[in-house]
Protein backbone atom coordinates (compact mmCIF):
# COMPACT_ATOMS: atom_id res chain seq x y z
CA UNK A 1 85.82 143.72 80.54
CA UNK A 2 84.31 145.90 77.90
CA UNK A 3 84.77 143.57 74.71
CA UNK A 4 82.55 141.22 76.85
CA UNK A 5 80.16 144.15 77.65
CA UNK A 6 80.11 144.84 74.28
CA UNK A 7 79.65 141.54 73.24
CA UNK A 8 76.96 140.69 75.71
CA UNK A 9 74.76 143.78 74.78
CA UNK A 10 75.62 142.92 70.43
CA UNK A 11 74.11 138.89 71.58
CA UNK A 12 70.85 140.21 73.67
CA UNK A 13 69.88 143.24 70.79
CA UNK A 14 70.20 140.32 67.89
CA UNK A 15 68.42 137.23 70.22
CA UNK A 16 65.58 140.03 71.52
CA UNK A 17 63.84 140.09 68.41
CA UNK A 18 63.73 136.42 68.02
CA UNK A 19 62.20 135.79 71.46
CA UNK A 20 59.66 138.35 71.01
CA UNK A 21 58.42 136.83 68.03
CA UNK A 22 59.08 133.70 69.74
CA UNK A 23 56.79 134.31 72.15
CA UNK A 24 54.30 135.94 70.21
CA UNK A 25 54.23 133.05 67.85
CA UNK A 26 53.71 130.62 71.40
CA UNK A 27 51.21 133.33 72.36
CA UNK A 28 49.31 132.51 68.62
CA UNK A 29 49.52 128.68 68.55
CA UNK A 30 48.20 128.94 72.47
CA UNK A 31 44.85 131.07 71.60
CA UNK A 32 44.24 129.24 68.78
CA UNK A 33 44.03 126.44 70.79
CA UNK A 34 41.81 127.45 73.26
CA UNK A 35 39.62 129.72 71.21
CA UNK A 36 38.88 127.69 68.31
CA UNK A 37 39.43 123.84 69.21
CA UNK A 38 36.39 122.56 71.31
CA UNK A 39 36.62 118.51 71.68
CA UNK A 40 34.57 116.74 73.24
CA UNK A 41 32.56 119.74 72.63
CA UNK A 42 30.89 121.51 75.12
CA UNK A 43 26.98 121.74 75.83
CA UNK A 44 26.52 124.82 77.36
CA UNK A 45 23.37 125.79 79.62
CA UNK A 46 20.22 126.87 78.34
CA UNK A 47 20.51 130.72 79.76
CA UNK A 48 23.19 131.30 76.89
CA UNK A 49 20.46 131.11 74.15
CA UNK A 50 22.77 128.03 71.97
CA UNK A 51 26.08 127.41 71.64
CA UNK A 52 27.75 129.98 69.98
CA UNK A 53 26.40 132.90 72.06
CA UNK A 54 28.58 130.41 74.56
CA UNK A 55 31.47 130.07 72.77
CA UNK A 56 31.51 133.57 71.87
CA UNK A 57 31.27 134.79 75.52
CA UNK A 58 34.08 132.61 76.53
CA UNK A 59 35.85 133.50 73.28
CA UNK A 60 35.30 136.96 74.24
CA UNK A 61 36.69 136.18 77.95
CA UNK A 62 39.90 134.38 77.00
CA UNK A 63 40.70 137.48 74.48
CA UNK A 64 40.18 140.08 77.46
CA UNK A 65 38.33 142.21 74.26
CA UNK A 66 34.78 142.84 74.10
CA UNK A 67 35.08 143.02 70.30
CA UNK A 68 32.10 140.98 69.00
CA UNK A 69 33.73 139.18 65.69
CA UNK A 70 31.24 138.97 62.96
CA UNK A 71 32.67 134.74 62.38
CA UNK A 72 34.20 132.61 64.11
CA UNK A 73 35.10 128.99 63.29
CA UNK A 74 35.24 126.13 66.08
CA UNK A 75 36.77 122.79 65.30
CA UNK A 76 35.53 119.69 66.85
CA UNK A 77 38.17 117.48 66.29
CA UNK A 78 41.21 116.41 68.90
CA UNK A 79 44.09 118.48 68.83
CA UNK A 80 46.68 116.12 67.53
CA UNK A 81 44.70 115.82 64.25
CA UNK A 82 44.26 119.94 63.82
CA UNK A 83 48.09 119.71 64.90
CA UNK A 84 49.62 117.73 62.15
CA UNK A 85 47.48 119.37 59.39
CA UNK A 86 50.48 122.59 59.37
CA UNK A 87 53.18 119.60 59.24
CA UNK A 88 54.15 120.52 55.52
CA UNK A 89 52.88 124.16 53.91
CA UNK A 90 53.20 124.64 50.48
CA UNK A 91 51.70 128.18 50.05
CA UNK A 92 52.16 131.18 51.56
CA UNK A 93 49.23 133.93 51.52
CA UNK A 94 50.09 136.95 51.01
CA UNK A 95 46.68 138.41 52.60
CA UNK A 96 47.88 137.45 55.88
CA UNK A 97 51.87 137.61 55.71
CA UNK A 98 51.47 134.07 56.62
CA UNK A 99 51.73 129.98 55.67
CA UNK A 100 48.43 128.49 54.59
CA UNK A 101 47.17 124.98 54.03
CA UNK A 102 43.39 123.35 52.94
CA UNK A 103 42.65 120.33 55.05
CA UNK A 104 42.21 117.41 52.87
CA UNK A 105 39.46 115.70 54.62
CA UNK A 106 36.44 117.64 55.69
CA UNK A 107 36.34 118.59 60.06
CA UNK A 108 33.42 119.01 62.23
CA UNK A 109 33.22 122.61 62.70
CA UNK A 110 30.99 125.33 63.70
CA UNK A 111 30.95 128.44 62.11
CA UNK A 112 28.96 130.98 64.53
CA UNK A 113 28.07 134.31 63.13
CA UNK A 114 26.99 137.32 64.62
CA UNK A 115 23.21 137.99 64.02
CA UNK A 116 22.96 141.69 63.98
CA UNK A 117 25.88 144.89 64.38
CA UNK A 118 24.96 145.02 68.31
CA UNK A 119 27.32 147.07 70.55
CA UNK A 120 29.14 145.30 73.12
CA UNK A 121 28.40 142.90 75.56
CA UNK A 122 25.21 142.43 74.07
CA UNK A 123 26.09 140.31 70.98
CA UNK A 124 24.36 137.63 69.67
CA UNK A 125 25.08 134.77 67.52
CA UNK A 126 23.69 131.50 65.58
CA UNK A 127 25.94 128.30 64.71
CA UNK A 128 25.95 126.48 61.80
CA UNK A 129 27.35 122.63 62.66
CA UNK A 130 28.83 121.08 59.54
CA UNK A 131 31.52 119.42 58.47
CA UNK A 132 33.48 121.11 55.43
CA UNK A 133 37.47 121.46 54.33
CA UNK A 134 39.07 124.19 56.40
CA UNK A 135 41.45 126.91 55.61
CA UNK A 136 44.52 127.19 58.06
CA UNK A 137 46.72 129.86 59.24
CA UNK A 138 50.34 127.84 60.09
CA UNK A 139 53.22 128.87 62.23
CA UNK A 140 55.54 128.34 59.50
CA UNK A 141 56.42 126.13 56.25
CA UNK A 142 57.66 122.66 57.85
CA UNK A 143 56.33 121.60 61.33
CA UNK A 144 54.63 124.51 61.40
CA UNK A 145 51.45 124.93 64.31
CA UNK A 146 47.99 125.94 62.98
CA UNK A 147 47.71 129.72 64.51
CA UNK A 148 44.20 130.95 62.68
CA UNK A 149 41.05 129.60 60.93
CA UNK A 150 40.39 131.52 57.80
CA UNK A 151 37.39 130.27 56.32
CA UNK A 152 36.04 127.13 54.96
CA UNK A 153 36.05 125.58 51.39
């Protein structure tokens, strides 16, 4: 009984690391998802003073942080497309301890920016709608799952 005790506990202390970065990784690829794709893209009502001061308050929601983020980038494009664009990541940046890719093709995007340094909940924001080349944050080097937007090019 106690080489498969052993055993047992040597198999969970070299799989728990995995599937907590596992799941963190899931947790990533998940907010990602709801926090920065936005297709069809939503009108929101006229009390919320434009669209990202909407965005930004449900951004804000989902996060469970009142944190008001000086940019944030919102793809309009279906999630498929922003899927296969971390299919095949050549470099690596080192900024971010992570795999990073250019789209080729420019995206619909909004970049919303915070207006002024205002405490929390009271931050406000302007959107810029364009379409530009995107910078990616991917899962990993091959089949990889876009996890961040970075900035545009």
């Amino acid at each position: 009984m106690a080489p498969a005790a052993a055993w047992l506990l040597l198999l969970q202390l070299s799989l728990e690391p995995a599937l907590v970065m596992n799941i963190g990784l899931q947790m990533a690829i998940r907010n990602f998802r709801i926090v920065n794709i936005d297709y069809p893209k939503v009108k929101y009502p006229v009390d919320f003073q434009g669209y990202c001061n909407g965005m930004m308050s449900y951004v804000r929601g989902k996060k469970q942080d009142w944190y008001c983020p000086e940019t944030h980038y919102v793809i309009h494009a279906p999630w498929r497309a922003i899927q296969k664009l971390c299919k095949h990541c050549e470099n690596f940046c080192d900024n971010y301890n992570q795999y990073c890719t250019v789209t080729k093709d420019s995206l619909p995007i909004t970049i919303c920016s915070r207006v002024t340094k205002q405490p929390p909940p009271s931050c406000s924001y302007n959107g810029t709608l364009t379409n530009q080349r995107i910078y990616l944050l991917c899962s990993q080097k091959y089949e990889g799952q876009p996890i961040d937007v970075i900035g545009t090019y």
